[in-house]
Protein backbone atom coordinates (compact mmCIF):
# COMPACT_ATOMS: atom_id res chain seq x y z
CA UNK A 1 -114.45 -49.92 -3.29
CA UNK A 2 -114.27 -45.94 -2.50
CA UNK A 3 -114.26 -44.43 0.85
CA UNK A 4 -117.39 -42.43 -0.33
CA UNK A 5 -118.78 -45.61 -0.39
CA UNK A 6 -118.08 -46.92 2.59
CA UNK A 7 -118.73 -43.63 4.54
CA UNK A 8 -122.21 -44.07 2.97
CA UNK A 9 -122.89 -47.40 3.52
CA UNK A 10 -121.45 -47.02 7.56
CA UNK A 11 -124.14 -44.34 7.92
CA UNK A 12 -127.02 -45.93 6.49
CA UNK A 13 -126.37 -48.90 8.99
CA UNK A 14 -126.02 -46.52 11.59
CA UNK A 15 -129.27 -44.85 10.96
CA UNK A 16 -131.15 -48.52 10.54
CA UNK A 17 -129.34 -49.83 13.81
CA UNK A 18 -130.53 -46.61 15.80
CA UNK A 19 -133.76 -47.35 14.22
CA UNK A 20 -134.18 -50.96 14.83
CA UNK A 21 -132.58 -50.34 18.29
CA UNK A 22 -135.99 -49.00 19.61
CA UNK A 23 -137.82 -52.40 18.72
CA UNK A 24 -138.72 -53.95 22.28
CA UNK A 25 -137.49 -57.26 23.44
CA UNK A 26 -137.16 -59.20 19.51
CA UNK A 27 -137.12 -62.79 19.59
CA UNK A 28 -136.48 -65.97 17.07
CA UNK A 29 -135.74 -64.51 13.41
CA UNK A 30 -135.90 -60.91 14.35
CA UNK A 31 -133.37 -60.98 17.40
CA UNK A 32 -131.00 -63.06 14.74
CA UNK A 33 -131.43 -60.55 12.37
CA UNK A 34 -130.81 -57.75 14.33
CA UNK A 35 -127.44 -59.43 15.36
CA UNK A 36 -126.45 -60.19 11.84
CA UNK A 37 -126.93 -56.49 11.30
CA UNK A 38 -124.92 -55.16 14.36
CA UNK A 39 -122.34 -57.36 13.04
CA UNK A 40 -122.59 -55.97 9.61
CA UNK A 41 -122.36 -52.58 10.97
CA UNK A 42 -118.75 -52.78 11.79
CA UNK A 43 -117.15 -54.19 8.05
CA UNK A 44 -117.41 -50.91 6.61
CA UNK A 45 -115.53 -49.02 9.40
CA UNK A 46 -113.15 -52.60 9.28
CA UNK A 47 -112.57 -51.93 5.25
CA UNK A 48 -111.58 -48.19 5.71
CA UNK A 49 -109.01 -49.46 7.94
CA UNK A 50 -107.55 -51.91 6.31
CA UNK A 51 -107.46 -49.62 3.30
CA UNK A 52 -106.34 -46.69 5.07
CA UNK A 53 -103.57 -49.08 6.55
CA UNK A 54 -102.80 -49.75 3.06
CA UNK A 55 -102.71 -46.30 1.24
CA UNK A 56 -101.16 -44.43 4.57
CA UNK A 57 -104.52 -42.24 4.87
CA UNK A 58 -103.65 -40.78 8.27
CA UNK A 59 -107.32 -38.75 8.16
CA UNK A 60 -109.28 -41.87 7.39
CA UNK A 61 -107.93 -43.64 10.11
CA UNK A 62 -108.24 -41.03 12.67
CA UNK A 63 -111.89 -40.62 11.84
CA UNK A 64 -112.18 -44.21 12.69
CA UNK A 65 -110.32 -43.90 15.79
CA UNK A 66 -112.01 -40.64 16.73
CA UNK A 67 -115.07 -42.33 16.13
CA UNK A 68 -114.20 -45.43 18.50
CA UNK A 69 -113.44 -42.90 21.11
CA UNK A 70 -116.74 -41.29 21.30
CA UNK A 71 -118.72 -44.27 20.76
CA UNK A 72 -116.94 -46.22 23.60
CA UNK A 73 -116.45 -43.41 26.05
CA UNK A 74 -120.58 -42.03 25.94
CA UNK A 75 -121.48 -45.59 25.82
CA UNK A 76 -119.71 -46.13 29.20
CA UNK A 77 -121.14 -42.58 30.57
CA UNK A 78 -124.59 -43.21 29.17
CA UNK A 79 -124.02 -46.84 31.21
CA UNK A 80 -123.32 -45.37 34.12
CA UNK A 81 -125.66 -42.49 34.37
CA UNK A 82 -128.44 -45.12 33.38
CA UNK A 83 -127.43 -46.98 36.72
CA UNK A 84 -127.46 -43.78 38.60
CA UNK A 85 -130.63 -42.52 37.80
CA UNK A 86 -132.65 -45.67 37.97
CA UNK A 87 -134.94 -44.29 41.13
CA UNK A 88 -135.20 -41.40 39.35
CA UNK A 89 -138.64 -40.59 36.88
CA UNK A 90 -139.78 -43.00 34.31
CA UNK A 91 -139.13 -40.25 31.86
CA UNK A 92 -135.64 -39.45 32.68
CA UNK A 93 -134.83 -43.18 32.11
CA UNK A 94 -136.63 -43.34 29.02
CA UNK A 95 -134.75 -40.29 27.61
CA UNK A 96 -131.47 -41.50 28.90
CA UNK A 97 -132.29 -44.84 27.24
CA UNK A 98 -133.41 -43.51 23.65
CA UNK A 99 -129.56 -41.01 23.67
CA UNK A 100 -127.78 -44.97 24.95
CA UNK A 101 -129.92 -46.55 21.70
CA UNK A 102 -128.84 -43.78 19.43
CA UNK A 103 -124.67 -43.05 20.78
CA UNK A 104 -124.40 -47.01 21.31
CA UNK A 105 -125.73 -47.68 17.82
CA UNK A 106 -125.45 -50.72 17.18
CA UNK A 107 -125.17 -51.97 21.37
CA UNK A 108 -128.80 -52.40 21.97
CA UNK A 109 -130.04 -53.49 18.34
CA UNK A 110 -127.56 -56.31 18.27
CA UNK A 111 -129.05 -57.21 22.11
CA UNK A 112 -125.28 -58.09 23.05
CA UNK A 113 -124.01 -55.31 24.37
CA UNK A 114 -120.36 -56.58 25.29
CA UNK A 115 -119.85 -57.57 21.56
CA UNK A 116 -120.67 -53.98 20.09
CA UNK A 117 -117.98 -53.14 22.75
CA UNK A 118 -115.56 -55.38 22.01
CA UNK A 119 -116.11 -54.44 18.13
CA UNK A 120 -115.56 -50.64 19.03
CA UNK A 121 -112.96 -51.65 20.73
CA UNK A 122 -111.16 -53.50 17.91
CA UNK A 123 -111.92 -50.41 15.76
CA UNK A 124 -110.27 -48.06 18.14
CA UNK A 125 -106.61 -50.55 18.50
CA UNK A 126 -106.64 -51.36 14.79
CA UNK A 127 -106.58 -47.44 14.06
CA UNK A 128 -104.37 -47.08 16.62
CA UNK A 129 -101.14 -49.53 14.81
CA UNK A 130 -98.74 -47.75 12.64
């Protein structure tokens, strides 16, 4: 498989995660789809490592790990200004929610938000190795 690929195919899950992310409260099927997906959304980013790690493609791994930084570290802001805002307007929580949705892609689609975490975060060490 080519990076091109993969690149490709880790955006378009992106862009359906973000999507889906905005669908309120799923249950039964839905909510196990969703998961499925979320989960699905990290093998790409998982291939280019391992094949990175293989071919000694400094860039593609530092995309990934660049990547894992941002994601993790505006997730945790977003978090925490979500918290600290929440007497604030209806509107500023909404906004604040719908950036979280789109930066945390795929947090809130999956519905587990410690395992999108704990996925970044195994994105961010395995990039990290030599």
């Amino acid at each position: 498989m080519k990076n091109r690929f993969l690149y490709a195919l880790w955006g378009a899950l992106f862009i359906l995660c973000a999507l889906l992310g905005f669908i309120p409260e799923p249950a039964g099927a839905l909510r196990a789809l969703l998961t499925a997906l979320s989960i699905l959304f990290f093998l790409p980013p998982a291939l280019l490592i391992w094949k990175a790690r293989r071919e000694k493609n400094r860039a593609a791994l530092s995309l990934v790990r660049s990547l894992s930084i941002a994601s993790l570290s505006l997730s945790a802001g977003l978090i925490i200004a979500n918290f600290l805002t929440a007497f604030r307007s209806q509107l500023l929580g909404d906004i604040l929610h719908g950036v979280l949705v789109v930066v945390s892609t795929p947090m809130i689609c999956g519905g587990h938000w410690a395992m999108s975490l704990f996925f970044w975060a195994c994105l961010l060490i395995a990039s990290l190795k030599k």
